[in-house]
Protein backbone atom coordinates (compact mmCIF):
# COMPACT_ATOMS: atom_id res chain seq x y z
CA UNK A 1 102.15 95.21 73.32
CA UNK A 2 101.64 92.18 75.14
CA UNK A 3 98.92 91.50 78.01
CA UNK A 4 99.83 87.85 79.74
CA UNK A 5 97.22 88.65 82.63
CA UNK A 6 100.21 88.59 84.81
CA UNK A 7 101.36 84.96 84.23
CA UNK A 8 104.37 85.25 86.25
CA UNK A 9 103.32 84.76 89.46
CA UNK A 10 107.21 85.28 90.93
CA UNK A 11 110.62 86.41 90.56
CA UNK A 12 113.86 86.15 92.31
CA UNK A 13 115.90 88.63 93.63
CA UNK A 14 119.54 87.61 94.09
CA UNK A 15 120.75 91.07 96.24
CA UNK A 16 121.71 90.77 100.00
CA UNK A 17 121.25 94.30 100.69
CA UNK A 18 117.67 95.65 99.94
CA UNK A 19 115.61 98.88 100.68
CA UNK A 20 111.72 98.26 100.64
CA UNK A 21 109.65 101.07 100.20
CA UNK A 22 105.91 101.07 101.47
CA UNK A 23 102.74 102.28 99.44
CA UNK A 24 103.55 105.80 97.40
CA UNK A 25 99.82 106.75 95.73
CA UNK A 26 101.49 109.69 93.87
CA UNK A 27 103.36 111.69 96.59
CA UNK A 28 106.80 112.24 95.05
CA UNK A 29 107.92 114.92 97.07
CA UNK A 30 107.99 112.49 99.78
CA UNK A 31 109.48 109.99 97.59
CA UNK A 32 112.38 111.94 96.91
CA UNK A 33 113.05 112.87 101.23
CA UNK A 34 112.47 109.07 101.58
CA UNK A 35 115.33 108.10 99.18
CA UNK A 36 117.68 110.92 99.80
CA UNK A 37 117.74 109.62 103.70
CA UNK A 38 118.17 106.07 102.54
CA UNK A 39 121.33 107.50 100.07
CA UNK A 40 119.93 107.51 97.19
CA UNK A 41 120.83 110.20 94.60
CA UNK A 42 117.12 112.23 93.09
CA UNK A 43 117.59 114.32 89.68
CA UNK A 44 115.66 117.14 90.91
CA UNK A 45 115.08 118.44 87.66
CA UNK A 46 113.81 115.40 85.48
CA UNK A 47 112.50 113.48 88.91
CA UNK A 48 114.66 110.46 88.32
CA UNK A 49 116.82 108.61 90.93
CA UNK A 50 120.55 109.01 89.52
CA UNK A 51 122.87 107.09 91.60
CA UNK A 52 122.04 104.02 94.31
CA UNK A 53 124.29 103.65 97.50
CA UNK A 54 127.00 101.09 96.24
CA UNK A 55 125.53 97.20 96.79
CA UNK A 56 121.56 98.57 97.86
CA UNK A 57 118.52 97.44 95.64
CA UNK A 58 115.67 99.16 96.08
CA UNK A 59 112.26 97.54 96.05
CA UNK A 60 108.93 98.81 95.50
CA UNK A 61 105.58 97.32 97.22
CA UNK A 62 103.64 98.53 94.65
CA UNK A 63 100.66 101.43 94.89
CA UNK A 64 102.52 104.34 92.77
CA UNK A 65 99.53 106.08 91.92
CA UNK A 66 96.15 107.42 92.73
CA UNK A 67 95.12 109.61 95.84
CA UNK A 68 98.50 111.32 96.18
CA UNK A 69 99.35 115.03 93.69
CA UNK A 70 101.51 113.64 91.49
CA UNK A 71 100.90 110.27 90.41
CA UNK A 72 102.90 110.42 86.71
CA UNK A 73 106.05 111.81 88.32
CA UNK A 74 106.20 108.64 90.68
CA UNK A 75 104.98 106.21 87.74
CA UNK A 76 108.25 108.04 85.53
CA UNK A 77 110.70 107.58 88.72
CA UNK A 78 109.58 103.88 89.61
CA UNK A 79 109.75 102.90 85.65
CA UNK A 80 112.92 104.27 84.71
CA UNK A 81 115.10 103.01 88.02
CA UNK A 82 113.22 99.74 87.00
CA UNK A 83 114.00 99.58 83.47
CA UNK A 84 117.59 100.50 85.00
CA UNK A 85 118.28 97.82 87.38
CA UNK A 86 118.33 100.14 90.50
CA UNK A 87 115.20 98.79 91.36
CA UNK A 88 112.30 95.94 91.14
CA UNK A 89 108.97 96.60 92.07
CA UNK A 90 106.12 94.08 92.84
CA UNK A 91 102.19 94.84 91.33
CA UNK A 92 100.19 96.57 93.73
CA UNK A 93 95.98 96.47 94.04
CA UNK A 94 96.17 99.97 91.86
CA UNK A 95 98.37 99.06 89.57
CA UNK A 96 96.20 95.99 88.60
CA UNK A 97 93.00 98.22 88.92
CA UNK A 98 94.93 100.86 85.99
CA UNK A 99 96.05 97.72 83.79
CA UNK A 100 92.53 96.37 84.08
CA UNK A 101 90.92 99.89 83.37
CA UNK A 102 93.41 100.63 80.25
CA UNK A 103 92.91 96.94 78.35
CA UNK A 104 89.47 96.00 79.50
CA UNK A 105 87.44 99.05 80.05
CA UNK A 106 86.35 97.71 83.15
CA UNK A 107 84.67 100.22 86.12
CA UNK A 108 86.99 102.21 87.98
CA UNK A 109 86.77 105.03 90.89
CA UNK A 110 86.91 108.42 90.84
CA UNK A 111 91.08 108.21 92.17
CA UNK A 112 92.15 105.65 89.22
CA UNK A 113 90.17 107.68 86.47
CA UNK A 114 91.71 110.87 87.77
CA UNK A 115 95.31 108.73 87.18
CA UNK A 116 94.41 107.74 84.16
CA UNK A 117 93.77 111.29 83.24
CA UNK A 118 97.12 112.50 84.25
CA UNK A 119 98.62 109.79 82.11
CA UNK A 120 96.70 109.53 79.07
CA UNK A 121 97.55 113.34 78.79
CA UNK A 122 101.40 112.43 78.26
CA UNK A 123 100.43 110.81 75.12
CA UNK A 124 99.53 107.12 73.76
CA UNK A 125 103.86 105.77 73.79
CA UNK A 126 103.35 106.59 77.82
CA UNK A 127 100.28 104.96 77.52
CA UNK A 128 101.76 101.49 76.27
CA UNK A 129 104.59 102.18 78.19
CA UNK A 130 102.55 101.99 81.40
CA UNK A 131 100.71 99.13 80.54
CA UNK A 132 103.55 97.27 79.76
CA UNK A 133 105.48 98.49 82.73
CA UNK A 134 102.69 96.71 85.01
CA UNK A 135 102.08 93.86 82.77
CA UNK A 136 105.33 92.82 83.71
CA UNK A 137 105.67 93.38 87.27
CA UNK A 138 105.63 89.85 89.78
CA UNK A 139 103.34 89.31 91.87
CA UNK A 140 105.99 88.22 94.62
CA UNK A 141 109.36 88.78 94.81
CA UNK A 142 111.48 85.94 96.59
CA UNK A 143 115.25 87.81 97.67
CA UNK A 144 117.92 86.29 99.58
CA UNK A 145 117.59 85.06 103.02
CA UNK A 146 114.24 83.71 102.33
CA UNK A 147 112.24 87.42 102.08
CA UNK A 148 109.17 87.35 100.81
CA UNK A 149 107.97 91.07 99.38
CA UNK A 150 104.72 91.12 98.16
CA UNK A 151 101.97 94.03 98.38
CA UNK A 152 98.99 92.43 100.09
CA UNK A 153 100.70 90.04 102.13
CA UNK A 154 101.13 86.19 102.35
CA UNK A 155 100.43 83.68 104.44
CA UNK A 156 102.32 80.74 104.98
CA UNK A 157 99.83 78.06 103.11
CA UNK A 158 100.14 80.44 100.24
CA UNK A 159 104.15 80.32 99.91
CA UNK A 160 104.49 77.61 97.26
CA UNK A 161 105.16 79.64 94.47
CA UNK A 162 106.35 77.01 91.99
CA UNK A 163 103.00 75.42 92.56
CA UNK A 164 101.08 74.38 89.08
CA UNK A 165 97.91 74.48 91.23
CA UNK A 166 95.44 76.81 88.99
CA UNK A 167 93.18 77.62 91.89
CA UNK A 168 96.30 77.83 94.63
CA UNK A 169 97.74 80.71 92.24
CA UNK A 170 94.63 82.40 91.53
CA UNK A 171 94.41 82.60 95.68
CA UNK A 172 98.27 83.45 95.77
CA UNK A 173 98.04 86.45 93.30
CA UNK A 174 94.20 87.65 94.92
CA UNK A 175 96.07 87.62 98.25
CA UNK A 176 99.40 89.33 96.86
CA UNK A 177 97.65 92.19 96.03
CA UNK A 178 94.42 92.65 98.11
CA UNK A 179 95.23 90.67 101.77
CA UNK A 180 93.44 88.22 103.29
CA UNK A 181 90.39 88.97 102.15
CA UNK A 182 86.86 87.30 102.87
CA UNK A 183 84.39 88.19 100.21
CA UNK A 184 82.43 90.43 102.56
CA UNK A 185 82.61 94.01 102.72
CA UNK A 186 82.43 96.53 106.12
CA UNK A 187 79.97 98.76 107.00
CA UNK A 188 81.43 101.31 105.12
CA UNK A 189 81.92 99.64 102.23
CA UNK A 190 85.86 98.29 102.65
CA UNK A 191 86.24 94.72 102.06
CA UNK A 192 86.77 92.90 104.89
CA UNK A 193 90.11 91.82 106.00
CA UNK A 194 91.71 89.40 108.06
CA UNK A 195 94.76 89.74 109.91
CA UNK A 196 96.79 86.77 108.72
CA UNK A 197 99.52 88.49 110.63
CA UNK A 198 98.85 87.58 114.01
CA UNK A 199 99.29 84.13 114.01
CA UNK A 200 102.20 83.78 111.22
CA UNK A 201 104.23 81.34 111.85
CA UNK A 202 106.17 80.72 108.25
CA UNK A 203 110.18 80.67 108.15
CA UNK A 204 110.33 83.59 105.21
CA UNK A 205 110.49 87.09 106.34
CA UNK A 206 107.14 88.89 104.85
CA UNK A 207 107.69 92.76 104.16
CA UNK A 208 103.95 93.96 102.81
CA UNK A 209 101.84 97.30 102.77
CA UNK A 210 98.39 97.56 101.37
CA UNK A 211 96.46 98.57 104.79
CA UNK A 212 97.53 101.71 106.64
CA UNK A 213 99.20 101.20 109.94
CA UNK A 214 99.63 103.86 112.30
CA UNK A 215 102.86 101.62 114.18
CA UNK A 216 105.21 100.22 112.05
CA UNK A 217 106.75 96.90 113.95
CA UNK A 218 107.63 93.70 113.28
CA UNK A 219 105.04 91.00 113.83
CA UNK A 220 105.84 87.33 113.55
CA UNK A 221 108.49 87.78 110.93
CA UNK A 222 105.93 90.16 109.27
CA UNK A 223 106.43 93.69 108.79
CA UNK A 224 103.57 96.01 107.30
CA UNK A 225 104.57 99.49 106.04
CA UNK A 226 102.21 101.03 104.21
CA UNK A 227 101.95 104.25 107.05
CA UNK A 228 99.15 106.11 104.21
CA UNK A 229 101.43 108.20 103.07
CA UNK A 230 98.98 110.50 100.62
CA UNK A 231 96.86 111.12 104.27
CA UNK A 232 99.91 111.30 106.78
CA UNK A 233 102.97 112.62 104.90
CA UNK A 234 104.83 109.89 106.08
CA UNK A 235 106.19 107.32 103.75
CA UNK A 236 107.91 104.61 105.22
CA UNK A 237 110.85 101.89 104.16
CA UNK A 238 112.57 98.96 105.65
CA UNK A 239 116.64 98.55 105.17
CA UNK A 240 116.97 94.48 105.12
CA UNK A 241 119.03 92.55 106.66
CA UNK A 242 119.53 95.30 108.97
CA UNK A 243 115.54 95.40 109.80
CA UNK A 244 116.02 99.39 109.99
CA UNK A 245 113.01 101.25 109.28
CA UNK A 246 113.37 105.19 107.20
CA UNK A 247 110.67 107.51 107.22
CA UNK A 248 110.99 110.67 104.67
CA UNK A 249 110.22 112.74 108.04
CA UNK A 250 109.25 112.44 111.63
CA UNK A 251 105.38 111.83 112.49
């Protein structure tokens, strides 16, 4: 079982025709409505995804687990149609806090130890399984067309992903999965946040979750799409190049 600290900062994704699917945090059942309406085929019965609409690769931001009911069935789905080739996922902000939590024993909250429950109790192959699942998972992906899918966000300074810079990929892979964030925290205890957003100006299309949005739009060749699915019901995707947003359901 290997544990590199996620050395690979990037891959590259040579597909055209992608589907990018915001923040899960265990809601399958919404999962399943979200990929049926973008074509894909669900296995009801084992919860896997058994055929892809012919040239589509889907994409995952990240955030599979925690908050939402069913956080193994969505770790079991996203795994398998990785393993597969129907889809590449990047490492979200939970999945980093579970790796941590499962090979460190660091602190964790209430939501990631209730996770780690749920999959400890499918026995210790899962276990390694899952940890090697996210050990392996970029912290960007760089597709076609020069889109950049990442779970946090990046801005523009950050985009030089064959950089040997130590300290420019530490930032790169903080930012990837938390945002722009400042070091201080908000009243009620969030970290603070800036919106890096606003005053993009980089040539590669960003596609990003992470922070709940209640408007899904495009912003400066930015897009987030994380709509909080395990509080609204609503999980949201993005069908590139066509720049066509899905939702599993109407809000």
């Amino acid at each position: 079982m290997a544990f590199d600290e996620g050395s690979h900062l990037y891959e590259k994704l040579d597909a055209d025709r992608i589907d990018v699917v915001g923040d899960i945090h265990g809601c399958f059942r919404e999962l399943a409505e979200l990929l049926k309406k973008l074509g894909y085929e669900v296995d009801e019965e084992n919860g896997l995804i058994a055929g892809s609409p012919e040239g589509r690769t889907l994409v995952f931001l990240g955030d599979f687990t925690d908050r939402g009911p069913e956080p193994v069935k969505v770790l079991k789905l996203a795994m398998d149609a990785v393993s597969s080739g129907r889809a590449r996922s990047v490492r979200g902000n939970h999945e980093e806090k579970i790796l941590q939590k499962l090979v460190k024993g660091t602190t964790a909250k209430e939501e990631v130890m209730a996770t780690l429950s749920a999959v400890k109790a499918e026995g210790p192959d899962f276990v390694r399984s899952v940890i090697d699942f996210i050990d392996g998972l970029p912290y960007v992906i760089l597709c076609k067309n020069d889109i950049l899918i990442v779970h946090g966000g990046l801005k523009e300074e950050l985009q030089d992903l064959d950089t040997q810079d130590g300290k420019l990929r530490g930032r790169i892979k903080r930012m990837a999965i938390y945002g722009d964030i400042t070091g201080r925290q908000l009243p009620d205890g969030r970290p603070e946040r800036l919106d890096w957003a606003a005053d993009y100006k980089g040539k590669k299309t960003v596609i990003y979750g992470h922070t709940i949005v209640e408007k899904v739009q495009w912003r400066n060749n930015t897009v987030n799409i994380d709509t909080g699915c395990f509080r609204t019901g609503i999980l949201t995707a993005v069908r590139m190049p066509e720049r066509e947003f899905f939702r599993n359901r109407q809000a």
